[in-house]
PDB file of N, CA and C in Angstrom:
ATOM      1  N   UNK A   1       0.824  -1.186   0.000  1.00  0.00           N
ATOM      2  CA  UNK A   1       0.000   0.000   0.000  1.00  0.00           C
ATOM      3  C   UNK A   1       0.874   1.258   0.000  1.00  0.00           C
ATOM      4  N   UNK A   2       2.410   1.430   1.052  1.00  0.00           N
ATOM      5  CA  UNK A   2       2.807   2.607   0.923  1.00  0.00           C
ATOM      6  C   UNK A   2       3.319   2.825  -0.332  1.00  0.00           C
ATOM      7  N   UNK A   3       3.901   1.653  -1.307  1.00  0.00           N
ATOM      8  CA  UNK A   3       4.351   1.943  -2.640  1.00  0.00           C
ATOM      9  C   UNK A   3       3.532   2.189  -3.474  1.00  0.00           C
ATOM     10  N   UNK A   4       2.141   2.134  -3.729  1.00  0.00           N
ATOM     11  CA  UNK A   4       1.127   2.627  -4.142  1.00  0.00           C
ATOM     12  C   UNK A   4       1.056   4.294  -3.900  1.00  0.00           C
ATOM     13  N   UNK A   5       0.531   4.572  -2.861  1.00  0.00           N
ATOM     14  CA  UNK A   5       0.646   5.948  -2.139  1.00  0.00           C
ATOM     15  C   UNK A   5       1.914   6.526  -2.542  1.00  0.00           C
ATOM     16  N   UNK A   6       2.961   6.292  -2.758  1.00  0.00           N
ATOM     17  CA  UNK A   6       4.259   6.804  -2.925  1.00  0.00           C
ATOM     18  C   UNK A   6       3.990   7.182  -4.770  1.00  0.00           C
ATOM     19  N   UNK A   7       3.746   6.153  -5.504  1.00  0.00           N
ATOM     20  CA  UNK A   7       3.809   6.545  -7.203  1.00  0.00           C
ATOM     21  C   UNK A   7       2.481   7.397  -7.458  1.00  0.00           C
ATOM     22  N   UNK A   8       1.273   7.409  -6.746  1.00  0.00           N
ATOM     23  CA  UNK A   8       0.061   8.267  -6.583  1.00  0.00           C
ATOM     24  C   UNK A   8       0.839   9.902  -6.241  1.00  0.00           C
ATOM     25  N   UNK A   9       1.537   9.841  -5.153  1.00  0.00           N
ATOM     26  CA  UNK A   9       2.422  11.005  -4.349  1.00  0.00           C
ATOM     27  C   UNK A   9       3.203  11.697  -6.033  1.00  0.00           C
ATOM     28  N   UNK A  10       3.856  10.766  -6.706  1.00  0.00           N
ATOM     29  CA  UNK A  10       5.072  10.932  -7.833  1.00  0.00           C
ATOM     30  C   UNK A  10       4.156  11.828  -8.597  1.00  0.00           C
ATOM     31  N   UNK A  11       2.416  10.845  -9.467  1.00  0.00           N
ATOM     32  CA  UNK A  11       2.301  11.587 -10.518  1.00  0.00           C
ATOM     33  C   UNK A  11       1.429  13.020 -10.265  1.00  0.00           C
ATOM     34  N   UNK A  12       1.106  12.806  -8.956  1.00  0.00           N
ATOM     35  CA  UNK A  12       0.697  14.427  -8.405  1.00  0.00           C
ATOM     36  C   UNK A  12       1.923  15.517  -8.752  1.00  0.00           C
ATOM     37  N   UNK A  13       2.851  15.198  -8.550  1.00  0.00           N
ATOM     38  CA  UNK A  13       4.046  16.287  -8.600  1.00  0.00           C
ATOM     39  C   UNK A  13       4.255  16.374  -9.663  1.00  0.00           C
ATOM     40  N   UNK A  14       3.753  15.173 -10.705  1.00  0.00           N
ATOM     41  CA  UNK A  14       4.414  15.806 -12.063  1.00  0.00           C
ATOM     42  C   UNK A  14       3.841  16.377 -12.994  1.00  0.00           C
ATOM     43  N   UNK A  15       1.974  16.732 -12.571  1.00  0.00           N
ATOM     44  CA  UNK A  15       1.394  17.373 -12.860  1.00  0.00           C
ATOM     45  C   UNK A  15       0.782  16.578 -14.329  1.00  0.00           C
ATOM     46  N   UNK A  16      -0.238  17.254 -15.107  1.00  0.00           N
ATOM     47  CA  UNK A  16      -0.648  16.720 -16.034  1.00  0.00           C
ATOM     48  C   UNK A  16       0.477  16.786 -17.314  1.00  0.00           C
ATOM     49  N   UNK A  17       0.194  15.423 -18.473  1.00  0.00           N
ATOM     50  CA  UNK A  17       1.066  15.431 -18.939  1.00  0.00           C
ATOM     51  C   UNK A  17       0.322  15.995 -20.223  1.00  0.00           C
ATOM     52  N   UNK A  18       1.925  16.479 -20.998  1.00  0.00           N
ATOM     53  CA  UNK A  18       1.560  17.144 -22.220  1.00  0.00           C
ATOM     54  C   UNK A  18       0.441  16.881 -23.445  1.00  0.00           C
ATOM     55  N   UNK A  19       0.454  15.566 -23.554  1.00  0.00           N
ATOM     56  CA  UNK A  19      -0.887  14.940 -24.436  1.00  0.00           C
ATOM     57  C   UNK A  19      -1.735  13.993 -23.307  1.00  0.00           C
ATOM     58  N   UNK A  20      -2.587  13.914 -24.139  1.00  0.00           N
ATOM     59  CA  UNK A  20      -3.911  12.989 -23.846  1.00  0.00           C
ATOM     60  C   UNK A  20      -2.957  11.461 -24.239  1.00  0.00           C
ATOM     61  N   UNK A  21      -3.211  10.988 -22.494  1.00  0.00           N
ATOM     62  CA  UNK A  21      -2.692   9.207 -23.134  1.00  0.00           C
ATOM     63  C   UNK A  21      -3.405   8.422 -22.335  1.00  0.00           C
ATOM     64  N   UNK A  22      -4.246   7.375 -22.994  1.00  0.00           N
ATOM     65  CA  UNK A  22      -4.955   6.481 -22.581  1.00  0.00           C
ATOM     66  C   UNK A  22      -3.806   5.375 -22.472  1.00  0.00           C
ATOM     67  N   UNK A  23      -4.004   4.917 -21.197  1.00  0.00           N
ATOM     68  CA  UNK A  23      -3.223   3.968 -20.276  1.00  0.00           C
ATOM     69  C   UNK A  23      -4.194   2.388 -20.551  1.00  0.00           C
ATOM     70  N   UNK A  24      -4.977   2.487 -21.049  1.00  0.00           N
ATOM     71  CA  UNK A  24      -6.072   0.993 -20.997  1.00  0.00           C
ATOM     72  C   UNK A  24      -6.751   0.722 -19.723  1.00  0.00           C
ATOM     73  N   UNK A  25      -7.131  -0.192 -19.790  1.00  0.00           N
ATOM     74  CA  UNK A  25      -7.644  -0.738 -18.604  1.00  0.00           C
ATOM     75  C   UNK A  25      -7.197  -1.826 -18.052  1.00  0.00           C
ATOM     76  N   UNK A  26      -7.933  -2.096 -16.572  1.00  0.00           N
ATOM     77  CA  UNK A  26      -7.361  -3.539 -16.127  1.00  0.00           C
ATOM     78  C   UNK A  26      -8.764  -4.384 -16.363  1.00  0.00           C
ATOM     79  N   UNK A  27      -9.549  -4.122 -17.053  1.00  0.00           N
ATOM     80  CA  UNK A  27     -10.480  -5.308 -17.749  1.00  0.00           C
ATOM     81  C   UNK A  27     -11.141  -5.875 -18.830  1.00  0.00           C
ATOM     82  N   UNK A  28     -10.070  -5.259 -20.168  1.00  0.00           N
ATOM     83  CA  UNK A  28     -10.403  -5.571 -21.730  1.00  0.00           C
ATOM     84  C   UNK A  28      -9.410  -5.373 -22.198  1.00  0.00           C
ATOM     85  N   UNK A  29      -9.230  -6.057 -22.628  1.00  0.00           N
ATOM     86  CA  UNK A  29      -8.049  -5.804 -24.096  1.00  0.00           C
ATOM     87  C   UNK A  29      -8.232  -4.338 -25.261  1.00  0.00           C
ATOM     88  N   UNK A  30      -9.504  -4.081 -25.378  1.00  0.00           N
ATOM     89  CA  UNK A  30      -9.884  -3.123 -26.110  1.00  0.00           C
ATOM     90  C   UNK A  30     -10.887  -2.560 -25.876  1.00  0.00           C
ATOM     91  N   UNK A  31     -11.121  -2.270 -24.858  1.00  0.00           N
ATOM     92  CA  UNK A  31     -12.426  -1.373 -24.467  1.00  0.00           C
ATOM     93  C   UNK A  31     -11.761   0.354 -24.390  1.00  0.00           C
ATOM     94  N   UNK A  32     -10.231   0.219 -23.960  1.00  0.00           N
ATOM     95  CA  UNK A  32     -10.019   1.464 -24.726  1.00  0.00           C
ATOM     96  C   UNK A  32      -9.189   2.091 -26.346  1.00  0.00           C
ATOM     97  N   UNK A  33      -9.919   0.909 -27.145  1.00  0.00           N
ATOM     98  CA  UNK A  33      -9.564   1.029 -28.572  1.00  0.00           C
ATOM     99  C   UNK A  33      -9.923   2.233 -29.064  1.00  0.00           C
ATOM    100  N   UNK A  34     -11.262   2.598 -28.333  1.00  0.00           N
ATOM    101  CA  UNK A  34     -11.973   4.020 -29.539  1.00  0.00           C
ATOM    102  C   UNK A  34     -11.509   5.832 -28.537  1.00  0.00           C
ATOM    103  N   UNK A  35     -11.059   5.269 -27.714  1.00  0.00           N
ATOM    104  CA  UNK A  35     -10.092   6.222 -27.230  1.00  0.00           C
ATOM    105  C   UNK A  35      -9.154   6.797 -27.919  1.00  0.00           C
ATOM    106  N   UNK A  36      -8.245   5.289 -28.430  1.00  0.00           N
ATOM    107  CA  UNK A  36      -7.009   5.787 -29.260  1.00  0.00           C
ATOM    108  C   UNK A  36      -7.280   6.143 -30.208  1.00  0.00           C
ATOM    109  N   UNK A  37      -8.602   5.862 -31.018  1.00  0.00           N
ATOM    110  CA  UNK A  37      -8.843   5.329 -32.963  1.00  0.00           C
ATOM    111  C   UNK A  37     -10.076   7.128 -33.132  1.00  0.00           C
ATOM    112  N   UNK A  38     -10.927   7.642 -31.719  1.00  0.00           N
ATOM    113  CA  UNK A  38     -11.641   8.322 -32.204  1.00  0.00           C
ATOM    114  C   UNK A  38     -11.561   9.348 -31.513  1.00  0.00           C
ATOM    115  N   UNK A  39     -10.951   9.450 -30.586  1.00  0.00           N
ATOM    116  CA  UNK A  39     -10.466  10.952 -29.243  1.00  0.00           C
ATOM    117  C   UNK A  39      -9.334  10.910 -29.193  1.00  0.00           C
ATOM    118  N   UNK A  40      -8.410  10.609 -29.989  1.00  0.00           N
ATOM    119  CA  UNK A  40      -7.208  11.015 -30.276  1.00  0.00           C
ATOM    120  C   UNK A  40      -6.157  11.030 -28.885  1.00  0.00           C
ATOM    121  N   UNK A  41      -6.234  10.118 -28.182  1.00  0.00           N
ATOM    122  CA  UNK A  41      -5.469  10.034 -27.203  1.00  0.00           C
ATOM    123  C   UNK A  41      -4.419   8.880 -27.736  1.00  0.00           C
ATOM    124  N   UNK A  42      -2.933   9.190 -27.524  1.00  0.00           N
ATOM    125  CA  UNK A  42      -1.643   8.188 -28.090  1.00  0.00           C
ATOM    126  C   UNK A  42      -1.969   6.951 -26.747  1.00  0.00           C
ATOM    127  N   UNK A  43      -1.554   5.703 -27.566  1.00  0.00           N
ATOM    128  CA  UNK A  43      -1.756   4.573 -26.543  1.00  0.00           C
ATOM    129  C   UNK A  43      -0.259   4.812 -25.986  1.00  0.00           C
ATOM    130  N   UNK A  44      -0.489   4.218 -24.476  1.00  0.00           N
ATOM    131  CA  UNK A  44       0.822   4.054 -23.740  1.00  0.00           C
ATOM    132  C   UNK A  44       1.652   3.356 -23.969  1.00  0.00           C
ATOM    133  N   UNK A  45       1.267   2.267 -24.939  1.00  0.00           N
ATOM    134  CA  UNK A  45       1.720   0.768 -24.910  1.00  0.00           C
ATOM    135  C   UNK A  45       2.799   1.032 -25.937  1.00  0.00           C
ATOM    136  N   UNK A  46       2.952   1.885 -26.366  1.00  0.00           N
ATOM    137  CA  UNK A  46       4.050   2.232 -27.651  1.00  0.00           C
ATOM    138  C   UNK A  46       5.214   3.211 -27.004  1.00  0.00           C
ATOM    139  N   UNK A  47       4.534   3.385 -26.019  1.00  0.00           N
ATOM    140  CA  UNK A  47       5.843   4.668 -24.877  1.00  0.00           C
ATOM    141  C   UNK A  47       7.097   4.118 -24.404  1.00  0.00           C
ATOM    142  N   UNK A  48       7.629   4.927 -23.903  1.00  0.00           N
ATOM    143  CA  UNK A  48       9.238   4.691 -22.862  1.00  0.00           C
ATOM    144  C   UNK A  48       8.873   3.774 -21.955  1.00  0.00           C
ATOM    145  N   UNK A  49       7.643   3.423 -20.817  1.00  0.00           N
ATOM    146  CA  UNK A  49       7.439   3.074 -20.060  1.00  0.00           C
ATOM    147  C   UNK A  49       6.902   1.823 -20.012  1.00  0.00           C
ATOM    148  N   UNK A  50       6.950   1.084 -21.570  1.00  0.00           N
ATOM    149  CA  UNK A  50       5.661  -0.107 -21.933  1.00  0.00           C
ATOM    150  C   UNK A  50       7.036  -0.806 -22.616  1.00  0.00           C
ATOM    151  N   UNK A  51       7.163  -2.277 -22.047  1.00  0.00           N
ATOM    152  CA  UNK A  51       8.407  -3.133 -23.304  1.00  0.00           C
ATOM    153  C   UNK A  51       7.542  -4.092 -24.539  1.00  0.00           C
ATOM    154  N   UNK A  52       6.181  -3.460 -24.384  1.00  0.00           N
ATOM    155  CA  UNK A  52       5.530  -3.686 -26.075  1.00  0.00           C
ATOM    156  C   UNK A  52       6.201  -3.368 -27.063  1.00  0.00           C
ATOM    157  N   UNK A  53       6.231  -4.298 -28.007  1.00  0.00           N
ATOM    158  CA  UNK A  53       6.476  -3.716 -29.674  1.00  0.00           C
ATOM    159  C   UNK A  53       5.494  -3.163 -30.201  1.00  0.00           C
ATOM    160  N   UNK A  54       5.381  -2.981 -31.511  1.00  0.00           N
ATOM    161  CA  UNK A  54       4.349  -2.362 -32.166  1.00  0.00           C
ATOM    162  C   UNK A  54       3.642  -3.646 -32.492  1.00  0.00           C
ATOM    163  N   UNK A  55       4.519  -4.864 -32.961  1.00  0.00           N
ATOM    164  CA  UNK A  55       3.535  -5.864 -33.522  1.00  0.00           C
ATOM    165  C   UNK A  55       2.966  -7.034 -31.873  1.00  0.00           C
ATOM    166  N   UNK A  56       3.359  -6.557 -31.114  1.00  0.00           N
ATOM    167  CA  UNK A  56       3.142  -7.126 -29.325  1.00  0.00           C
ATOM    168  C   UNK A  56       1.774  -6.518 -29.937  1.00  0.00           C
ATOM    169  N   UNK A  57       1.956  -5.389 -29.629  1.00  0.00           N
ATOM    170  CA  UNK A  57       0.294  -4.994 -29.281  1.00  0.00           C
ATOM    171  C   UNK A  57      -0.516  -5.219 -30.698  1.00  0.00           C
ATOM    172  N   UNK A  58      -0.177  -5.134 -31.882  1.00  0.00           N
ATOM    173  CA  UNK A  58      -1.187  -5.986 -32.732  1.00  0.00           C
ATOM    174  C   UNK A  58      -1.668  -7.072 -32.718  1.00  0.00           C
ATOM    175  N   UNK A  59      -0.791  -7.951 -31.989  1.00  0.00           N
ATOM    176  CA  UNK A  59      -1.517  -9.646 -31.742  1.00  0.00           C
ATOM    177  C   UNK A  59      -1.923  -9.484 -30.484  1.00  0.00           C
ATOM    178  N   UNK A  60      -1.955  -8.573 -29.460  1.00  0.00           N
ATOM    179  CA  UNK A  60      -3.079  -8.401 -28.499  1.00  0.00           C
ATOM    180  C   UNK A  60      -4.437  -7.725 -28.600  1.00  0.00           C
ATOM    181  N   UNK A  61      -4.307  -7.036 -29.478  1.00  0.00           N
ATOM    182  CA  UNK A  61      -5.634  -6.411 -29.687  1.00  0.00           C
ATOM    183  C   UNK A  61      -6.221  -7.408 -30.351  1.00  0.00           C
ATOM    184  N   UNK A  62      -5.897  -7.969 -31.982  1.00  0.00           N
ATOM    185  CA  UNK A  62      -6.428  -8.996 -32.859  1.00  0.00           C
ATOM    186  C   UNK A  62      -6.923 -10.229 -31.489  1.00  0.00           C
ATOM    187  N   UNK A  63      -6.019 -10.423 -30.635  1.00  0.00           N
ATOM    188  CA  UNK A  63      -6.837 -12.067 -29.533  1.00  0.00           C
ATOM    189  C   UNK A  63      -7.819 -11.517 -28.851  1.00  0.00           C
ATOM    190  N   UNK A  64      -7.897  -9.947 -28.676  1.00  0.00           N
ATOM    191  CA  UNK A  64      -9.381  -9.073 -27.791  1.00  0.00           C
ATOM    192  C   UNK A  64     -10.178  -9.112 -28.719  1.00  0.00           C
ATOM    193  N   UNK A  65      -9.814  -8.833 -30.183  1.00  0.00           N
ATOM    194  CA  UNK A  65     -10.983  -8.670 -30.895  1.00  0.00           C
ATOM    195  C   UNK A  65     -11.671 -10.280 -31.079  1.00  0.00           C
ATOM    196  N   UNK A  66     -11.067 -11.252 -31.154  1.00  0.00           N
ATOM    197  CA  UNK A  66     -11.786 -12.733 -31.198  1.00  0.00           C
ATOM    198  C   UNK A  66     -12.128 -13.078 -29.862  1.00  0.00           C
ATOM    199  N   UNK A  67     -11.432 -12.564 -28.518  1.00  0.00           N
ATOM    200  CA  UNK A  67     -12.705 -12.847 -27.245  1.00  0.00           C
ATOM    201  C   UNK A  67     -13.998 -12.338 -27.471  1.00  0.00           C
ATOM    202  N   UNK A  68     -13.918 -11.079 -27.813  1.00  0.00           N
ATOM    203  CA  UNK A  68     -15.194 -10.681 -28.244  1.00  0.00           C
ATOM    204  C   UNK A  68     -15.834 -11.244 -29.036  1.00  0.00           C
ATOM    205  N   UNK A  69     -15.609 -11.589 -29.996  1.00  0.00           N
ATOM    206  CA  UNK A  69     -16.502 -11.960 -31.233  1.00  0.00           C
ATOM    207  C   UNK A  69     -16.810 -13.329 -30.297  1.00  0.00           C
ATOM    208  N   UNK A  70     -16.272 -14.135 -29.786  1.00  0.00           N
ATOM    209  CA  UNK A  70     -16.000 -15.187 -29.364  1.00  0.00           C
ATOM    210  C   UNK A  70     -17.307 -15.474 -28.168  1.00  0.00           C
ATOM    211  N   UNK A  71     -17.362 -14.126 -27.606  1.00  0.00           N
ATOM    212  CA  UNK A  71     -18.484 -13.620 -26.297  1.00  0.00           C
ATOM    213  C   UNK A  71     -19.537 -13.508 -27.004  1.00  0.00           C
ATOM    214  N   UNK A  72     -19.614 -12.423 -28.099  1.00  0.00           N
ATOM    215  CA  UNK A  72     -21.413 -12.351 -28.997  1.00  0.00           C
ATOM    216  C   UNK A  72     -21.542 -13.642 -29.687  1.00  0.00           C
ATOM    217  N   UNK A  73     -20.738 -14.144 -29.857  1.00  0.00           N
ATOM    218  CA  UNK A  73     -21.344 -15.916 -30.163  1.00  0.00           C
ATOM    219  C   UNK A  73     -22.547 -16.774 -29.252  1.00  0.00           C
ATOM    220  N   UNK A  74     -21.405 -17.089 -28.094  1.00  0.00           N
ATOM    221  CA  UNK A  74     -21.541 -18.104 -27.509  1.00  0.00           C
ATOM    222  C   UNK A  74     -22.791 -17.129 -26.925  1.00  0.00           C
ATOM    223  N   UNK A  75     -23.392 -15.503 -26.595  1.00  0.00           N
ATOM    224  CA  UNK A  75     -24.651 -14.933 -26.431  1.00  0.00           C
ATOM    225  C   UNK A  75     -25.610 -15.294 -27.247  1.00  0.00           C
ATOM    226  N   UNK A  76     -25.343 -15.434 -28.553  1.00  0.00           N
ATOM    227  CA  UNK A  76     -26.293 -15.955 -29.286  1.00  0.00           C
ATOM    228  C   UNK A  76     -26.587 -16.949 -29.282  1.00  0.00           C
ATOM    229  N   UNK A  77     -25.738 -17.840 -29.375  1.00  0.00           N
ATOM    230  CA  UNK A  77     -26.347 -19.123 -29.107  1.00  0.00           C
ATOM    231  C   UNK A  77     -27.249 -19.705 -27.877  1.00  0.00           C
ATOM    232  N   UNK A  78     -27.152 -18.775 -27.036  1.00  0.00           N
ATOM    233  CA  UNK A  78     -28.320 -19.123 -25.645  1.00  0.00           C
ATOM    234  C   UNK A  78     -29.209 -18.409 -26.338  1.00  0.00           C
ATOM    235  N   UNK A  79     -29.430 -17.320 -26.637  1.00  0.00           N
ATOM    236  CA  UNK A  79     -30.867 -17.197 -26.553  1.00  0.00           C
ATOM    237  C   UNK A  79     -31.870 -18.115 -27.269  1.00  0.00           C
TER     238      UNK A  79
END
């Protein structure tokens, strides 16, 4: 918890940053896709701070986009 409180403490001091950057979430692979694709916020995952490649995060988004498709399936098929 205090190392939490301590990097909370960090990005207070460093004030807002120069662009809009969507960080994602901790519960989709792409629920913040239309962030990056339609409000113009740069993904993090391509930054100093992320050891993604460019093609890392293309075969993660492409396996979010088939959970999904994968989820409105198996919905349809119950009803």
């Amino acid at each position: 918890m205090e190392e939490l409180l301590r990097r909370l403490d960090l990005e207070r001091q460093a004030g807002p940053p120069g662009a809009k950057v969507c960080n994602g979430t901790f519960l989709s692979r792409n629920q913040y896709i239309s962030d990056i694709q339609s409000n113009r916020y740069l993904d993090a995952r391509l930054g100093e701070r992320s050891a993604m490649t460019a093609e890392e995060i293309k075969d993660w988004t492409a396996a979010g986009d088939m959970e999904q498709r994968s989820r409105h399936v198996r919905r349809e098929l119950k009803l």
